[in-house]
Protein backbone atom coordinates (compact mmCIF):
# COMPACT_ATOMS: atom_id res chain seq x y z
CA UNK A 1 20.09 -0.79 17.04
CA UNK A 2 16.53 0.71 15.58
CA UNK A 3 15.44 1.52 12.50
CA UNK A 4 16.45 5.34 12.81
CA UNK A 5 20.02 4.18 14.13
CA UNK A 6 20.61 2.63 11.05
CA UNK A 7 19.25 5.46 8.79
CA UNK A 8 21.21 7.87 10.82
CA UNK A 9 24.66 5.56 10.15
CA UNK A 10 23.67 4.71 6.69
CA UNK A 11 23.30 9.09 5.72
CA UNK A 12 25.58 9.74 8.18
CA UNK A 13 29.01 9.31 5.85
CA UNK A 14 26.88 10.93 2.56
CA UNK A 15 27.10 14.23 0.97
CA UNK A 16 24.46 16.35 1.68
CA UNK A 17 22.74 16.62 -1.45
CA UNK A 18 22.49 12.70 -1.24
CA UNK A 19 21.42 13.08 3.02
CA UNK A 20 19.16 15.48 1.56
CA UNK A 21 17.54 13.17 -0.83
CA UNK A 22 16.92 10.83 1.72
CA UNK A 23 15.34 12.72 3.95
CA UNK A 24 12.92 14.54 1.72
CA UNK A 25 11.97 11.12 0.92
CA UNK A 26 11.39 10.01 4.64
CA UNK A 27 9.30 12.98 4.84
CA UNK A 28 7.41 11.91 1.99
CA UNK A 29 6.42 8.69 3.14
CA UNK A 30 5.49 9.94 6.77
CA UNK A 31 2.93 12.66 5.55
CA UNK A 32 1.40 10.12 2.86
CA UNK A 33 0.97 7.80 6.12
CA UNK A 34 -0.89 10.40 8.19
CA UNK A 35 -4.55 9.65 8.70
CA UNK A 36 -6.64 12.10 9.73
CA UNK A 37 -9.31 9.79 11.01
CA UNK A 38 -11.61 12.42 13.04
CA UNK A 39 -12.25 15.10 10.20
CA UNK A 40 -13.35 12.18 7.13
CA UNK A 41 -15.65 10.78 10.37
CA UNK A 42 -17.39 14.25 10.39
CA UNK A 43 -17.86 14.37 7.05
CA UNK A 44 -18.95 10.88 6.54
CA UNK A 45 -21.44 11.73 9.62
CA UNK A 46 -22.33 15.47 7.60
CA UNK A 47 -23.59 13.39 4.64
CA UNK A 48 -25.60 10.83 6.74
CA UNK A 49 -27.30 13.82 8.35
CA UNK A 50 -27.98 15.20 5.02
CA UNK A 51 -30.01 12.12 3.59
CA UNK A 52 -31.78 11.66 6.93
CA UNK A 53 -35.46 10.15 6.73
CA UNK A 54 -35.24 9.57 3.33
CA UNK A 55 -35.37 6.03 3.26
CA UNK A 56 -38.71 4.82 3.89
CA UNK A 57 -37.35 0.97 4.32
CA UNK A 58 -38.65 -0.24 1.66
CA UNK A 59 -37.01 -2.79 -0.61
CA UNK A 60 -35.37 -1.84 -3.83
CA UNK A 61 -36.47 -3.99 -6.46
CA UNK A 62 -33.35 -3.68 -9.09
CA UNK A 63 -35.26 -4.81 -12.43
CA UNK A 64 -37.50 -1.70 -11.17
CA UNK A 65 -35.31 0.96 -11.52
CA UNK A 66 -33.70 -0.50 -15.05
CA UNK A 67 -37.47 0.09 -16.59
CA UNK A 68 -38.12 3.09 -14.86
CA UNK A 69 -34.64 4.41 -16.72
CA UNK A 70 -35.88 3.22 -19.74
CA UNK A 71 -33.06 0.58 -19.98
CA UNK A 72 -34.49 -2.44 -21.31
């Protein structure tokens, strides 16, 4: 017996306002587990794109930037 065979026998003898419950909560759970994996790699791409050539390769010095802010 699967998983959804034993959900299904489990709501199956319920009222439905308690059925109901536990399906808007199965619901739940599968659209907070969707991942839209294609669309957040175009963006992440988008804002590559955008800072493209800026980096001369040079190494950051970190002590560098903390005067330059006027940190110290």
């Amino acid at each position: 017996m699967g998983i959804a065979d034993k959900i299904y026998e489990a709501v199956k003898g319920m009222p439905d306002p308690e059925a109901k419950k536990i399906l808007r909560y199965a619901e739940s759970v599968r659209a907070r587990s969707v991942i839209v994996v294609p669309a957040q790699r175009q963006v992440d791409l988008a804002l590559c794109r955008q800072y493209r050539g800026r980096y001369d390769g040079v190494k950051i010095e970190r002590e560098a930037l903390y005067d330059r802010a006027g940190l110290r």
